[in-house]
C-alpha atoms as a PDB file:
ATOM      1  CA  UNK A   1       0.000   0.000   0.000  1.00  0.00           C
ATOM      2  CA  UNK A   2       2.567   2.273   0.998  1.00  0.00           C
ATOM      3  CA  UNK A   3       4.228   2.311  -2.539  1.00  0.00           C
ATOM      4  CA  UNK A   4       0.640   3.353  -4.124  1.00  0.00           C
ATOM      5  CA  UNK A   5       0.433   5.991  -1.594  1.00  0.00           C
ATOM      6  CA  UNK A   6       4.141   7.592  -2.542  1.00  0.00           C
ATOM      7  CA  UNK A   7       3.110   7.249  -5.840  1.00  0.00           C
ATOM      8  CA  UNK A   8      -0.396   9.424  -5.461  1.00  0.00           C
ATOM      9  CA  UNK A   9       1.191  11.508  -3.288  1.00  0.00           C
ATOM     10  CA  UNK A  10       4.037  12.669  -5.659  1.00  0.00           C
ATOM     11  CA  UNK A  11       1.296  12.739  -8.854  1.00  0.00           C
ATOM     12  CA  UNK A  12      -0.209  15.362  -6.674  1.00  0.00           C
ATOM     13  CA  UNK A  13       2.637  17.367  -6.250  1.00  0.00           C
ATOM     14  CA  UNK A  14       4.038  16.986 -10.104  1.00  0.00           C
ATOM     15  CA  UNK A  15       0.579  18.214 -11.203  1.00  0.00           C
ATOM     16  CA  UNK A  16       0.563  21.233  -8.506  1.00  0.00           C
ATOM     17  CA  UNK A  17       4.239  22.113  -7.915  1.00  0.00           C
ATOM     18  CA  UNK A  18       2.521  24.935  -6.010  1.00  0.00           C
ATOM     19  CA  UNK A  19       1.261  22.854  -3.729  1.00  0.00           C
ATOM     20  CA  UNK A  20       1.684  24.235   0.133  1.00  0.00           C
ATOM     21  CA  UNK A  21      -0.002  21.628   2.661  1.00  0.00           C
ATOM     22  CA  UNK A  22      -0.509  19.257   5.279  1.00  0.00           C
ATOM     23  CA  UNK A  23      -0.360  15.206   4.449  1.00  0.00           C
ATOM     24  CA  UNK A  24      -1.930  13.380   8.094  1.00  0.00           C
ATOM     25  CA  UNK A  25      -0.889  10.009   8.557  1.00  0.00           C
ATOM     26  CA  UNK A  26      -1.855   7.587  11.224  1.00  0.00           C
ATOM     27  CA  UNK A  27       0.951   6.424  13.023  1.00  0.00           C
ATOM     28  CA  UNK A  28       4.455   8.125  14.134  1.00  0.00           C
ATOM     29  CA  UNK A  29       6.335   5.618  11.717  1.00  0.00           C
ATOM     30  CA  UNK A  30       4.365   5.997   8.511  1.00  0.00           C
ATOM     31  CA  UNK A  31       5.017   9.827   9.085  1.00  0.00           C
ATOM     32  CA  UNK A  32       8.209   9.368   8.947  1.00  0.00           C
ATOM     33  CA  UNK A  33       8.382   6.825   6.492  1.00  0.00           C
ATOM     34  CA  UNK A  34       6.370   9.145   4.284  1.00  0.00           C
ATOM     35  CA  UNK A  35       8.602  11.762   4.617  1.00  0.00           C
ATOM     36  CA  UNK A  36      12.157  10.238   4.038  1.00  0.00           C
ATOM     37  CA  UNK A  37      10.220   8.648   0.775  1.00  0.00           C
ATOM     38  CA  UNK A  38       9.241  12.229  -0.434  1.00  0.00           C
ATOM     39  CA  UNK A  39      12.218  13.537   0.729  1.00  0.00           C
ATOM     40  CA  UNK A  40      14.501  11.009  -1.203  1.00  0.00           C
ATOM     41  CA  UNK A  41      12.884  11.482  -3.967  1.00  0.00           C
ATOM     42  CA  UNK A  42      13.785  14.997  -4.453  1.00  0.00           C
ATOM     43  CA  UNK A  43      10.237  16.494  -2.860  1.00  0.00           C
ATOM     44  CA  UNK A  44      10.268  19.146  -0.134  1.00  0.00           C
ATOM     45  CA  UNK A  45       8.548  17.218   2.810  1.00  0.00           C
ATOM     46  CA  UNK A  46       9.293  17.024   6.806  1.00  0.00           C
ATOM     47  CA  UNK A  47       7.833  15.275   9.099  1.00  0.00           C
ATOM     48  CA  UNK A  48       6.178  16.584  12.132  1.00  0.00           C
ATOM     49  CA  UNK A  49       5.184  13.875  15.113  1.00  0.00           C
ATOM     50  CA  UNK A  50       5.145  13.071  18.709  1.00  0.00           C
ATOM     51  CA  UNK A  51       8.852  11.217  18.787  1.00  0.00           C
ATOM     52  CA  UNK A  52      10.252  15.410  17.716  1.00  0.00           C
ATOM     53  CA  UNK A  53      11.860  17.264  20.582  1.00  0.00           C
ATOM     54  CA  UNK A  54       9.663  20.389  21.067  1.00  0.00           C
ATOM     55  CA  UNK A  55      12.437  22.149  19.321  1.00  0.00           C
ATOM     56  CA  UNK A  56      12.504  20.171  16.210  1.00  0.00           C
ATOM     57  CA  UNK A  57       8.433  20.370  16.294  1.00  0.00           C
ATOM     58  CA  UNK A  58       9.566  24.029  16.441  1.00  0.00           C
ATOM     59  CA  UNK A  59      12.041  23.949  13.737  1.00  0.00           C
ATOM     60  CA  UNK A  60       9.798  21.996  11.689  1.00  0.00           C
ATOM     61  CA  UNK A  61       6.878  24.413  12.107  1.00  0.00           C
ATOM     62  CA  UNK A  62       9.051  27.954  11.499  1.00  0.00           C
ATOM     63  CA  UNK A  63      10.404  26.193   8.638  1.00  0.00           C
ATOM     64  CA  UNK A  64       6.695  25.583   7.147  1.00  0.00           C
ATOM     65  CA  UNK A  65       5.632  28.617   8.409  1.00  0.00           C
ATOM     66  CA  UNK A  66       8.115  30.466   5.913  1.00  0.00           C
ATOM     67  CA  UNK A  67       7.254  28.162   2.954  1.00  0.00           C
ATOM     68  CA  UNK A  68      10.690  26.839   2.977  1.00  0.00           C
ATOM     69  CA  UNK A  69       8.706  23.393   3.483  1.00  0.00           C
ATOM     70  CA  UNK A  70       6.058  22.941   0.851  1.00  0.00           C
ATOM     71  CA  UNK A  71       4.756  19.365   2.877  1.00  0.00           C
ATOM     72  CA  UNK A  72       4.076  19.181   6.059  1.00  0.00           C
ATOM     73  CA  UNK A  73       3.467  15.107   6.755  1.00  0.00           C
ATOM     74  CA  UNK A  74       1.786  14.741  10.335  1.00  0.00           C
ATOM     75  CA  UNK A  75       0.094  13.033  12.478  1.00  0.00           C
ATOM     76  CA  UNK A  76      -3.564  14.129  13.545  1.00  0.00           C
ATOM     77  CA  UNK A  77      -2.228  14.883  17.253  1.00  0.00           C
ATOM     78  CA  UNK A  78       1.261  16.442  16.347  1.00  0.00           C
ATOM     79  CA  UNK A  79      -0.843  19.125  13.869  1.00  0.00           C
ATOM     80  CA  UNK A  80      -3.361  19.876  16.585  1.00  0.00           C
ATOM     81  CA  UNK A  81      -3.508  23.633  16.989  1.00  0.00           C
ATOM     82  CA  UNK A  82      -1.219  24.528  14.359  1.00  0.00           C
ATOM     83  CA  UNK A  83      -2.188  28.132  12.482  1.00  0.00           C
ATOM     84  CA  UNK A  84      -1.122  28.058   9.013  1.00  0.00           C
ATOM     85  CA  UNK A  85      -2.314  30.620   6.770  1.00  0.00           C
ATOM     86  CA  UNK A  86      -3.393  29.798   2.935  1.00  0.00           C
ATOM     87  CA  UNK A  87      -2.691  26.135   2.989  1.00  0.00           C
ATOM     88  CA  UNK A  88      -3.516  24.522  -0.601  1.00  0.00           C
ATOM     89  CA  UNK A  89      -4.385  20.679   0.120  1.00  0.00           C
ATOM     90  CA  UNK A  90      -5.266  18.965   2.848  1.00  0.00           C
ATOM     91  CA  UNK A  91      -4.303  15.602   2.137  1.00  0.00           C
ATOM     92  CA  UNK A  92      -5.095  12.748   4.869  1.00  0.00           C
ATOM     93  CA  UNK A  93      -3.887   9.289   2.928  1.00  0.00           C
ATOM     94  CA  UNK A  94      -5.791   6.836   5.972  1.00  0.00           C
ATOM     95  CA  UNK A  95      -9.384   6.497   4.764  1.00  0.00           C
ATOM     96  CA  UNK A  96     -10.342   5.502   9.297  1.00  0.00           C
ATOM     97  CA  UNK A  97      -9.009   8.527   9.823  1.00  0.00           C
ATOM     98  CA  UNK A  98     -11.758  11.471  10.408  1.00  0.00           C
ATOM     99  CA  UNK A  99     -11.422  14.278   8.281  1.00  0.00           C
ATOM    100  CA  UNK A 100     -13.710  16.489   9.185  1.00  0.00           C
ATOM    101  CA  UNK A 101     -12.357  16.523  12.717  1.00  0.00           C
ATOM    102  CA  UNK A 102      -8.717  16.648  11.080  1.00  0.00           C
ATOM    103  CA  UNK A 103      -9.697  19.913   8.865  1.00  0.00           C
ATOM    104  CA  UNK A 104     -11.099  22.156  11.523  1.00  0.00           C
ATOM    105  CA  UNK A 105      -8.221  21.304  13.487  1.00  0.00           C
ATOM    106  CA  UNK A 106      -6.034  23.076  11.233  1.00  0.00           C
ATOM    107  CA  UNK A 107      -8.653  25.728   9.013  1.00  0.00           C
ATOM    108  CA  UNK A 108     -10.809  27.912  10.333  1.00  0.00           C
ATOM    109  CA  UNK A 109     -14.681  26.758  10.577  1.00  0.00           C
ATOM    110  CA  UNK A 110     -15.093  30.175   8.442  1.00  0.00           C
ATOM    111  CA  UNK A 111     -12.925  29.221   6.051  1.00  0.00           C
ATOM    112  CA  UNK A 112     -14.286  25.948   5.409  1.00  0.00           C
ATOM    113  CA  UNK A 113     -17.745  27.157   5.106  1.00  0.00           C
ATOM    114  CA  UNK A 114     -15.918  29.338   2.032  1.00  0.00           C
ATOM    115  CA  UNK A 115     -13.774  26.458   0.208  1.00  0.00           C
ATOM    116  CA  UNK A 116     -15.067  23.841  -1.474  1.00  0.00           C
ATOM    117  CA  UNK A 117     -13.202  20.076  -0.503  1.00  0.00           C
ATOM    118  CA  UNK A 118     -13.083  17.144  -2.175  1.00  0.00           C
ATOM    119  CA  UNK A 119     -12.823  13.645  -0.198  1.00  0.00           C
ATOM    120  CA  UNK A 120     -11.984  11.150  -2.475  1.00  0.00           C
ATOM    121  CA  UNK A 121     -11.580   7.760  -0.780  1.00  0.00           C
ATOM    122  CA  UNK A 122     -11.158   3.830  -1.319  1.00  0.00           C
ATOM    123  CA  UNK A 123     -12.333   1.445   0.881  1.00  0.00           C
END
């Protein structure tokens, strides 16, 4: 699975080289793992999760902050709280995962009420 999911994930990014956002994953590990993938294959990507000091989580976040990270690749939990302005995708690659609760986590309810989202899923 994880192979198809590197494989979206970097169709995404070819077709919107734009693209400033958040990937959530479920687990610590598959953050990670997500993020040396992108990252090896020549994508701007860090990983942001509960086994970072506070000062990498720190780090991390400046750096995304500034744009000189284009994806941020999270856990739910590590992202909780986090105020981003103009974020392009939301991407959440575990279909158990809830995405509603993940979104307003990180956008505004107002802001959500004025994008449109698409949640495109396989079982």
């Amino acid at each position: 699975m994880q192979r198809i999911v590197i494989s979206s994930l970097k169709r995404i990014v070819d077709f919107y080289p734009e693209i400033y956002g958040i990937i959530f994953c479920r687990t610590k590990r598959e953050t990670q793992d997500v993020a040396e993938l992108l990252l090896k294959d020549g994508y701007n990507a860090e990983a942001l999760h509960g086994d970072l000091s506070q000062a990498q989580r720190e780090t991390v976040m400046n750096k995304f902050r500034q744009r000189n990270i284009q994806l941020l690749v999270a856990t739910d939990v590590a992202a909780r709280g986090l105020d981003v302005d103009s974020l392009t995708h939301v991407i959440i690659i575990i279909c158990r995962m809830n995405w509603k609760s993940i979104l307003t986590e990180v956008v505004e309810p107002e802001e959500l009420e004025n994008r449109n989202f698409n949640c495109n899923h396989k079982s």
